[in-house]
Structure formats: C-alpha cells, structure tokens
Protein backbone atom coordinates (compact mmCIF):
# COMPACT_ATOMS: atom_id res chain seq x y z
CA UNK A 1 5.39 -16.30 22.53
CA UNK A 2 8.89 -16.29 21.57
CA UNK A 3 11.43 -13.78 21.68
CA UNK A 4 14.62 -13.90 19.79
CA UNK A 5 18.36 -11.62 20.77
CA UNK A 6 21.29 -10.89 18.99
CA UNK A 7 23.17 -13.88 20.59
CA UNK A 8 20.40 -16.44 19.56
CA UNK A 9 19.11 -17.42 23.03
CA UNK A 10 15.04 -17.03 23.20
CA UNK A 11 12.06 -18.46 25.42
CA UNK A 12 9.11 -19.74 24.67
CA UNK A 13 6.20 -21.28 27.29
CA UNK A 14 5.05 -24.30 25.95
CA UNK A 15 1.33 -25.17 27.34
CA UNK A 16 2.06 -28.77 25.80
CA UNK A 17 5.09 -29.68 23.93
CA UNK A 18 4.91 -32.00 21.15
CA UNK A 19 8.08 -33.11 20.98
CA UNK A 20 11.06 -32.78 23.97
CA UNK A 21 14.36 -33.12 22.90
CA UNK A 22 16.54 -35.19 25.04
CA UNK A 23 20.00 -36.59 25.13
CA UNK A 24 20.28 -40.13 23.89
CA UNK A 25 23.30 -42.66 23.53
CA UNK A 26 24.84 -42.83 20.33
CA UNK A 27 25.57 -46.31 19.04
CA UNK A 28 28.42 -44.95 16.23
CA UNK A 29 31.37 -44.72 18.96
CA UNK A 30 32.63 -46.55 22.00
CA UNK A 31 30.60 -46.22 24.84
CA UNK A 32 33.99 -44.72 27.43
CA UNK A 33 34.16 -42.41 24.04
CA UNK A 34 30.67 -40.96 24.13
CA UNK A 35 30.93 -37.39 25.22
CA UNK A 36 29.82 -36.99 29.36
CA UNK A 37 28.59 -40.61 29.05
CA UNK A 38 32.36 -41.81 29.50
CA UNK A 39 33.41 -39.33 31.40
CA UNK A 40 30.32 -39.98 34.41
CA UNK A 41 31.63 -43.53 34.36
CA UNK A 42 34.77 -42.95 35.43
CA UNK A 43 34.38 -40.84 37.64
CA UNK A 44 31.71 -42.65 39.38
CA UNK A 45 34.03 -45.57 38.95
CA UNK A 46 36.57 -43.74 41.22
CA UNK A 47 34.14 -42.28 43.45
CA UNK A 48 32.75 -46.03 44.41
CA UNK A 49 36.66 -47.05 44.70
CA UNK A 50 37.55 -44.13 47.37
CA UNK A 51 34.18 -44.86 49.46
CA UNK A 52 35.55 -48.48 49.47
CA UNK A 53 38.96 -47.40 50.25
CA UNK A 54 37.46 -45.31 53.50
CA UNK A 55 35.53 -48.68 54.26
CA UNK A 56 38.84 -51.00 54.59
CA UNK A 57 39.99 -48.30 56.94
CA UNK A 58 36.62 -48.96 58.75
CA UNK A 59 37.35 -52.87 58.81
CA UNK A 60 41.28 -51.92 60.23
CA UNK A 61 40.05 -49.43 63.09
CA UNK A 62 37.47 -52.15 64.13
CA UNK A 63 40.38 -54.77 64.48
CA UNK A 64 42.79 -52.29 66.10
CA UNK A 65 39.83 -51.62 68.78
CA UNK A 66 39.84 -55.76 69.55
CA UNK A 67 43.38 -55.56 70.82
CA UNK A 68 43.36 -52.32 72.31
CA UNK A 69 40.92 -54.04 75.40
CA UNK A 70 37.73 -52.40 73.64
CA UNK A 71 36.21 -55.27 74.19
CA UNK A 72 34.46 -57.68 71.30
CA UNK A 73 30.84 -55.89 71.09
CA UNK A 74 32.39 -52.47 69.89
CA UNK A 75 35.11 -54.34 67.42
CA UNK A 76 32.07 -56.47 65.96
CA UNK A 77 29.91 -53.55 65.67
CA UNK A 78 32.59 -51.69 63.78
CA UNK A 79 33.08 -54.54 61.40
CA UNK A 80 29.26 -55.26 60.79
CA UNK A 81 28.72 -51.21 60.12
CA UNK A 82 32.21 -50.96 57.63
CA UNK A 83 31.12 -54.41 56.29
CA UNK A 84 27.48 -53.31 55.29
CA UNK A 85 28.66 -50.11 53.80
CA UNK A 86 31.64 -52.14 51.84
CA UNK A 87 28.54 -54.73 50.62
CA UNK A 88 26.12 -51.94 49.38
CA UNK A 89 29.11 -50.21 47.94
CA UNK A 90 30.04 -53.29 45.74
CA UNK A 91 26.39 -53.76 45.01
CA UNK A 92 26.11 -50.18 43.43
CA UNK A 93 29.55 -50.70 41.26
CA UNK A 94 27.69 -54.18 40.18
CA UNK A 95 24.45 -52.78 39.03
CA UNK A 96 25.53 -49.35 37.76
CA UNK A 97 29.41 -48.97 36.45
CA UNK A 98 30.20 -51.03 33.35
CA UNK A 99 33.03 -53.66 32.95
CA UNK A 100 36.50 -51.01 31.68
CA UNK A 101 36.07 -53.98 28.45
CA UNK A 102 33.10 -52.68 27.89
CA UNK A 103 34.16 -49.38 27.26
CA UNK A 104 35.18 -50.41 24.11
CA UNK A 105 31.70 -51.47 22.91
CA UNK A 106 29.21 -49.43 21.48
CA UNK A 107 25.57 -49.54 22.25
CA UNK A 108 22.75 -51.09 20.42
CA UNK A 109 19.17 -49.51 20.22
CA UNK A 110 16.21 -51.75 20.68
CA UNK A 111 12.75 -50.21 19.53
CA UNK A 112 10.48 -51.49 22.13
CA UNK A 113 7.02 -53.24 19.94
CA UNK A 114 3.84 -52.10 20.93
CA UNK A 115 3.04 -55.77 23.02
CA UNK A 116 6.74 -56.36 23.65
CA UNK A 117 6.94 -54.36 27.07
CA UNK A 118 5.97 -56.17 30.31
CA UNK A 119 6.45 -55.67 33.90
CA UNK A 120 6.10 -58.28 37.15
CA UNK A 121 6.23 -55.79 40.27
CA UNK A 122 9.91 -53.98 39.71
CA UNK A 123 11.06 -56.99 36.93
CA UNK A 124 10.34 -55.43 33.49
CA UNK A 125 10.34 -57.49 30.47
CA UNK A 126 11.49 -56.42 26.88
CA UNK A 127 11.46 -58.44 24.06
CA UNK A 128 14.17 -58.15 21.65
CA UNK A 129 14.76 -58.37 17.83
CA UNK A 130 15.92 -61.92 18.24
CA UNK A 131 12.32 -63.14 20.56
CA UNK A 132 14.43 -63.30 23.83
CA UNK A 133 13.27 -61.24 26.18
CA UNK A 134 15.39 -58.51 28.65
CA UNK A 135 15.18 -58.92 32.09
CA UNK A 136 15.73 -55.55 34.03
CA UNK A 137 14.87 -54.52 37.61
CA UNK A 138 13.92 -50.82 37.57
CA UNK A 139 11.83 -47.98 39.66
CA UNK A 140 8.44 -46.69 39.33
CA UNK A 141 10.00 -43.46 37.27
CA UNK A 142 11.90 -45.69 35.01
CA UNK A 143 9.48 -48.12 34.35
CA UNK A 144 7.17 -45.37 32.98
CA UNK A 145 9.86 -43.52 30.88
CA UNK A 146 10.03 -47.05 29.21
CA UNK A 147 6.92 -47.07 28.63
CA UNK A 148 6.40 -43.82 27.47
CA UNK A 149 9.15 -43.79 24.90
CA UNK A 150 9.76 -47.36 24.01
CA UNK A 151 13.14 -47.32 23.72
CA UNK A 152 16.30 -49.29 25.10
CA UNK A 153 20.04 -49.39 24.61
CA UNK A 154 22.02 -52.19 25.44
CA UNK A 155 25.63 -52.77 26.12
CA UNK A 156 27.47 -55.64 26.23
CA UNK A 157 27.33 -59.34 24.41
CA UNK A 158 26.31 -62.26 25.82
CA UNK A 159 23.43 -62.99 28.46
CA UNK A 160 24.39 -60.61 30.90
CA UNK A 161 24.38 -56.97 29.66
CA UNK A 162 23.62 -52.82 30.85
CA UNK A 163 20.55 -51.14 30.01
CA UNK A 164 20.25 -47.23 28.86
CA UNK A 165 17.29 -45.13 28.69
CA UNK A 166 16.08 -41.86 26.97
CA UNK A 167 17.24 -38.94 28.38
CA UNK A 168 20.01 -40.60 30.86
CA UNK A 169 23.34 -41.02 31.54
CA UNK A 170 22.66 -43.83 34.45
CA UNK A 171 22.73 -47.90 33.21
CA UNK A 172 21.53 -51.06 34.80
CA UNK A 173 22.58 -54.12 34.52
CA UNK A 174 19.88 -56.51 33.42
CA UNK A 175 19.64 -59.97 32.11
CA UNK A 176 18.70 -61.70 28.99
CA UNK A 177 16.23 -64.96 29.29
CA UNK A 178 14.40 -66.94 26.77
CA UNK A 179 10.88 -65.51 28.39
CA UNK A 180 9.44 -62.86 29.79
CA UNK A 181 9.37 -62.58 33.59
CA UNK A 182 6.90 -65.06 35.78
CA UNK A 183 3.09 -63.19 35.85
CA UNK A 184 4.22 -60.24 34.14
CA UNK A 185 1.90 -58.25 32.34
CA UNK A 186 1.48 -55.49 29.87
CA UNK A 187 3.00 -52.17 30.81
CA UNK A 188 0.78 -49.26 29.97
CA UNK A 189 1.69 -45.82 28.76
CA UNK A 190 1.66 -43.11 31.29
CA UNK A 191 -0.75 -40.36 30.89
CA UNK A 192 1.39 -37.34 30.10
CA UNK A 193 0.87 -34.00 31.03
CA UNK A 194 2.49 -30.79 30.61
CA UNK A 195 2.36 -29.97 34.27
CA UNK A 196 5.53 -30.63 36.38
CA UNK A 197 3.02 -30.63 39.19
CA UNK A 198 1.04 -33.35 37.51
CA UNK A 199 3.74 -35.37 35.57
CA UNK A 200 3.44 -38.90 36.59
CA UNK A 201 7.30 -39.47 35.68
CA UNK A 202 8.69 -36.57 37.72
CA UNK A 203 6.18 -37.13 40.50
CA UNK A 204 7.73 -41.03 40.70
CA UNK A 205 11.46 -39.87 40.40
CA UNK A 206 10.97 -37.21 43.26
CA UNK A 207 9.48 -40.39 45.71
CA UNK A 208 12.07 -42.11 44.69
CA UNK A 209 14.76 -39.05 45.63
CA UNK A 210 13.11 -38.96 48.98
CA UNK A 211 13.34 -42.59 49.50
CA UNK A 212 17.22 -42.57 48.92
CA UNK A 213 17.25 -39.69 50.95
CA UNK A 214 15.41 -41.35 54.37
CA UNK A 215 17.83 -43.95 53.67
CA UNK A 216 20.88 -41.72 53.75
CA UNK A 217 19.06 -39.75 57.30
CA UNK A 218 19.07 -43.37 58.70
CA UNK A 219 22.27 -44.14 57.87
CA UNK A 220 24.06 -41.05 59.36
CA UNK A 221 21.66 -41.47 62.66
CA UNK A 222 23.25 -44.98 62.31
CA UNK A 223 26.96 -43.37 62.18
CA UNK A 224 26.42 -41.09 64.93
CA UNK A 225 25.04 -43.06 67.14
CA UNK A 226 27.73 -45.17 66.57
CA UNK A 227 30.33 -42.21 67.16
CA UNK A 228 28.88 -41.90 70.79
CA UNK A 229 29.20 -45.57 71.65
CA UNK A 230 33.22 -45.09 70.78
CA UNK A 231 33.32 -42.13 72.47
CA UNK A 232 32.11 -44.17 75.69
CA UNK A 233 34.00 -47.21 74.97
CA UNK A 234 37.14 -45.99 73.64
CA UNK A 235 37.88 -42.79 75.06
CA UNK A 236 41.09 -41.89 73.56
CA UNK A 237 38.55 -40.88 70.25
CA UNK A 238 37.98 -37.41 72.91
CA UNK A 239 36.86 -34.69 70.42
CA UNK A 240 36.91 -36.88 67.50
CA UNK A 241 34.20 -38.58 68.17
CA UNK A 242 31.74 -36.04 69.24
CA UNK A 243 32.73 -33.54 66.24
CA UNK A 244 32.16 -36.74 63.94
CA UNK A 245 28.88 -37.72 66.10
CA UNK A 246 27.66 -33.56 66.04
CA UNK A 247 28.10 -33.51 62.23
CA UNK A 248 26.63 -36.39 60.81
CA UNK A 249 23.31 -35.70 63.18
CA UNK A 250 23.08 -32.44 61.23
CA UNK A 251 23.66 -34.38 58.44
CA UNK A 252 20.78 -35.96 59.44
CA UNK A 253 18.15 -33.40 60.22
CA UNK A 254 19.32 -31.88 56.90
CA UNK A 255 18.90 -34.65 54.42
CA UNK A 256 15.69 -35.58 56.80
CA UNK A 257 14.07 -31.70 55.72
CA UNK A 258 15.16 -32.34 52.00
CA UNK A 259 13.40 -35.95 51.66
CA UNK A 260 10.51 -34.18 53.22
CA UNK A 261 10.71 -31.14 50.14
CA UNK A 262 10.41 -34.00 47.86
CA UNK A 263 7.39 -35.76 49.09
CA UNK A 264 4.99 -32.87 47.97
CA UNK A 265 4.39 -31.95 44.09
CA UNK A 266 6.07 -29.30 42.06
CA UNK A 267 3.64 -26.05 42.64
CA UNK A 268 4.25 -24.82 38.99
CA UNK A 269 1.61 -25.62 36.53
CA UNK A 270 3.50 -25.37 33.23
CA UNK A 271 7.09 -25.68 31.96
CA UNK A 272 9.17 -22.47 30.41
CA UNK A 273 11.28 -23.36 27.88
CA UNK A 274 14.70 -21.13 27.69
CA UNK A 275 17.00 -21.56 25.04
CA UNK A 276 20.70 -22.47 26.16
CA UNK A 277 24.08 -21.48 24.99
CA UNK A 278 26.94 -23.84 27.25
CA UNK A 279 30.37 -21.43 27.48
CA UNK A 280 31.90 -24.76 27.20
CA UNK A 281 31.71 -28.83 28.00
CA UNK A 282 30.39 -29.94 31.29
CA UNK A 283 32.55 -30.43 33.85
CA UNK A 284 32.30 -33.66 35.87
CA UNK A 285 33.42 -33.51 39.91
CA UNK A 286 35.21 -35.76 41.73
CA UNK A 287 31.81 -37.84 43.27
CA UNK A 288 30.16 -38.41 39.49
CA UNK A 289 27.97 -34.92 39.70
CA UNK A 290 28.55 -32.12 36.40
CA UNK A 291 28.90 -28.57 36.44
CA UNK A 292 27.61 -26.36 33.70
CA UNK A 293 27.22 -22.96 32.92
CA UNK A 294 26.22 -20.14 30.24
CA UNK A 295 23.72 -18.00 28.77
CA UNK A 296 20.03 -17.48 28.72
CA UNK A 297 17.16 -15.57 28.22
CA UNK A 298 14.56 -14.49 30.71
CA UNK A 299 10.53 -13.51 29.88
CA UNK A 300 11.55 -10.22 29.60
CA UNK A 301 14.19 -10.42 26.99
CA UNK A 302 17.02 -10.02 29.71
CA UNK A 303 20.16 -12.25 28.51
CA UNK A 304 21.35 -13.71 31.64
CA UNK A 305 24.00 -16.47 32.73
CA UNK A 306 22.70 -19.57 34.05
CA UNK A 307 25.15 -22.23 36.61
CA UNK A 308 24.18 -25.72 38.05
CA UNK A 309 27.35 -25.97 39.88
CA UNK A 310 26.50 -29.52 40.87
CA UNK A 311 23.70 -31.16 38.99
CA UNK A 312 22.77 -34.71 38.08
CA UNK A 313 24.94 -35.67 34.95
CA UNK A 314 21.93 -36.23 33.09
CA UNK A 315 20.47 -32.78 33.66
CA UNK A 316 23.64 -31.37 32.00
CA UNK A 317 23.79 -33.56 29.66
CA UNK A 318 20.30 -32.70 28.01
CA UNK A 319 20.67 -29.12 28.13
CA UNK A 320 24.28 -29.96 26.76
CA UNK A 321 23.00 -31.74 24.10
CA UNK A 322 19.84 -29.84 23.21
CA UNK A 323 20.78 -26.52 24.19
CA UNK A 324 17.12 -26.25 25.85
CA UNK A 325 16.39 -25.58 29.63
CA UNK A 326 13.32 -26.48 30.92
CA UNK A 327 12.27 -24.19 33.61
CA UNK A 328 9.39 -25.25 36.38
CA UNK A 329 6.82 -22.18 36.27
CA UNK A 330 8.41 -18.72 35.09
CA UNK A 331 11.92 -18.17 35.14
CA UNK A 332 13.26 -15.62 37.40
CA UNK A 333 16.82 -14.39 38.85
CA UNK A 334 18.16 -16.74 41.31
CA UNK A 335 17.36 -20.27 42.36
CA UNK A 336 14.97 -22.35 40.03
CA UNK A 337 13.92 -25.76 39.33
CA UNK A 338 14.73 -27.35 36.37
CA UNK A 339 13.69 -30.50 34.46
CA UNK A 340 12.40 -32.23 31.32
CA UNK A 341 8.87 -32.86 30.67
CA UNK A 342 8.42 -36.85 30.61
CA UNK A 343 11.86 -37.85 32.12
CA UNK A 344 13.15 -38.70 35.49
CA UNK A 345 15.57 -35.37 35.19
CA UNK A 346 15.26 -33.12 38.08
CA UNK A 347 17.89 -29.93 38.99
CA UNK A 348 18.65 -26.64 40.77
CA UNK A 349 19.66 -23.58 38.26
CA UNK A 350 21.10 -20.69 39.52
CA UNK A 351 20.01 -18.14 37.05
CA UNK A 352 21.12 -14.54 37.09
C-alpha cells in the first residue's frame, strides 16, 4: 500500500523488494570530491590524528613517571598501554584512510564474473579485467555483500590499492597478485531474505558490531584498572585518577550491555519503506559519524521529521542519496531501527 502527501513523502511495506537502492561511488570525479565520501575521510583522517596526538601524551606521562621515583613497572606499563593504542591506531589509518594523493583519483568499477569471486578464510579473491586477481581481507558481512552484488571499486594505481563496496562509505586496502589466494574457493551467494530478523548480511554485521564492542569493554576495563594502579603508585594523580578509573568502568558496563543487544536478531519480520526528504546535506562530526535530518511519512499518513543525530556515514549517505528509509518493522514516533535490506547498514532514527 502506498500513500502519497502534498510534499511528496509516502510509505510503502515491501514483503520483498526487488530492487534496493543504495549509494554507490561515482567514478566521474575525484574521490576527496565525491559528496560525504570526501568529507568522511577527512574527518576520520583527523579523528585518527587527535587519538594519536592523546597517545604521545600517554608515551610523555609514562617517562615523566620514571623520574619522578614511580618506579620502572608503572613507567613500562604506561608505555606498553600508550604504545599498543598508538600501534592499533596507525594500523586503522593504514587499512582504512586513503593516501591525501589519492584524493585526486577517481575510482574504477570492477564487475565481479560469475567464477571470478573466491574466498580463503577472511582473504577474498577477485579477479580483474586484466586476469590478476585482488587480494582483500574482509568480515563475514562484507564478504557476503560481495557476493551478493558482485561489485568492487578500486582506488589507486599500482599493486597496492583501496577497495569500495555497494552501499558504503568505508575502504580497505587490499592487494593485487598474479593469483588468487592459497586454497581459496568459490564464494557463494547469500540467501536473501526480506526479514531484518533473518538477513544473513545484517545478522553478520551486528556480530561483528558486538565483537568491536567486547573489544572496546576490554579495553576500558584495561584503562581503569590501570587508573587504580597510578592512583596507588603515584599518588599525586588524587581525584584524577579515580574520576578517570569510575568513568571508564561505566564505560565499560555500558558498551558491555550494548555488545550484548547486538548478539540477538532483529525481532521485526519485514522492512517499511518511508520515503525521505533531507532539509539539507549531511553533516559530518568531529570523530567521522554524520548527522541528518528531515521529513517523512508515517503508516498513517502523518508527515513527520526524522533525525539520526549521529549515525554511521553510510546510513546517511543512502538515505541521502536515495531519499528512502528503511524502517525495521512499522514505523512509529520515537526511537527506531533503521537499515537496508542486503547491506551491512545498521542505525538509530529518531522519528517524530
């Protein structure tokens, strides 16, 4: 059923859609000139460089500790802790922020062939145009998006290039080789389904969320643990340390109870499709997530505004781009998850 108001917005639940429009990468401009695209970069570009930045400070309170008769074991475990977070921190910028020359490049589509798409455990395989073959380590979620839509953008000459998918702003840096990974083999299509409970895509991008998000529980145990020993062993910290130590074990229990949230399915059984009018670009904050409002339409006819005040760039991007939101079950005022059938694109809409 669809339903149709002066300003043009409508809804319509889609049992199974035929065809989901997403956001794609447009190989007729520069790739820093791509609208959001360039944008995400940078900022994520920054974001990695003022993480870094707090890491070096890190690395200088750890040596001012050594000759303040701390003793070695607290300086060293400072170090080690800055130095780990400075290494993983480098390894994201590596794998996921383009060279600034490559900015100036434009991407180039590859159409994947029906026995051109292999995988060997998280190595997938793509053979190109030329018969060299892509070499690209990627998660359960994107290994089925590629197989699912069969599509690839690259940036970047030479052997070493970025990868781009359907539907997402992220890249990856993969490899080119003259064959296809060591015992790969083919890599089936996913069976789709127009349930977010059931979508095998979704279902593998919300493991993955909760994975990242253990990880980041860990980590703050890690920090405040950490806070307590320098509260012990370097008591001019007083206050500091504790407030520090009390926060990031909240930190903890929070991001604990949201990896938790992610580990069971979607209860909705179908998508509702609204259709959405932006009151203007999206707006990218300081740490690399977008803002984006404007209007909709509920299953009532109500027009209504709709606000992800921080949502994963590629969620605003597709309803940017498509001017389509994808609602989990039936829309109603207030909080509501939102998505796209098939792709690793997950959000929170405020609605209303």
């Amino acid at each position: 059923m669809t339903k149709t108001d002066p300003v043009g917005a409508r809804v319509e639940i889609v049992p199974v859609p035929e065809r989901v429009r997403a956001f794609e990468l447009d190989p007729a401009m520069p790739s820093g000139a791509l609208p959001i695209f360039g944008e995400y970069l940078d900022r994520l570009g920054r974001a990695t460089a003022d993480r870094r930045l707090l890491t070096w400070l890190f690395l200088v309170f750890g040596a001012a500790q050594f000759f303040t008769g701390t003793g070695v074991a607290l300086s060293v475990g400072t170090i080690a802790l800055a130095g780990s977070a400075e290494a993983w921190w480098l390894y994201r910028a590596y794998v996921r922020v383009p060279e600034t020359r490559l900015k100036r490049e434009a991407f180039r589509l590859v159409d994947i062939a029906a026995d051109g798409l292999v995988a060997a455990g998280r190595t997938v395989g793509v053979r190109l145009p030329d018969g060299r073959w892509l070499h690209v380590r990627l998660g359960e979620a994107y290994r089925l998006l590629l197989a699912g839509h069969r599509r690839i953008w690259l940036l970047g000459r030479g052997a070493k290039v970025f990868a781009g998918f359907p539907g997402l702003v992220r890249v990856r840096r993969a490899r080119i080789h003259d064959a296809p990974p060591a015992g790969a083999a083919p890599l089936p299509a996913p069976a789709g389904s127009a349930s977010p409970r059931l979508d095998p895509v979704l279902a593998a991008h919300r493991r993955q969320i909760a994975r990242e998000l253990r990880r980041t529980s860990a980590f703050l145990l890690v920090l405040a643990a950490f806070a307590i020993w320098v509260r012990h062993d370097f008591p001019p910290t007083g206050w500091v340390a504790w407030t520090f130590a009390a926060g990031a074990l909240l930190g903890a229990l929070a991001t604990a109870a949201r990896a938790l949230a992610h580990t069971r399915p979607l209860p909705a059984d179908h998508w509702t499709e609204l259709r959405a009018v932006p009151d203007g670009p999206v707006r990218m904050g300081r740490r690399g997530s977008a803002r984006l409002s404007g209007l909709t339409m509920l299953a009532d006819g109500t027009v209504v505004g709709f606000r992800l005040p921080k949502a994963d760039p590629s969620m605003a991007a597709n309803i940017a781009a498509t001017g389509r939101l994808w609602i989990a079950g039936v829309p109603r005022r207030g909080a509501a998850t939102t998505g796209l059938p098939g792709y690793p694109v997950l959000g929170t809409v405020w609605l209303g």
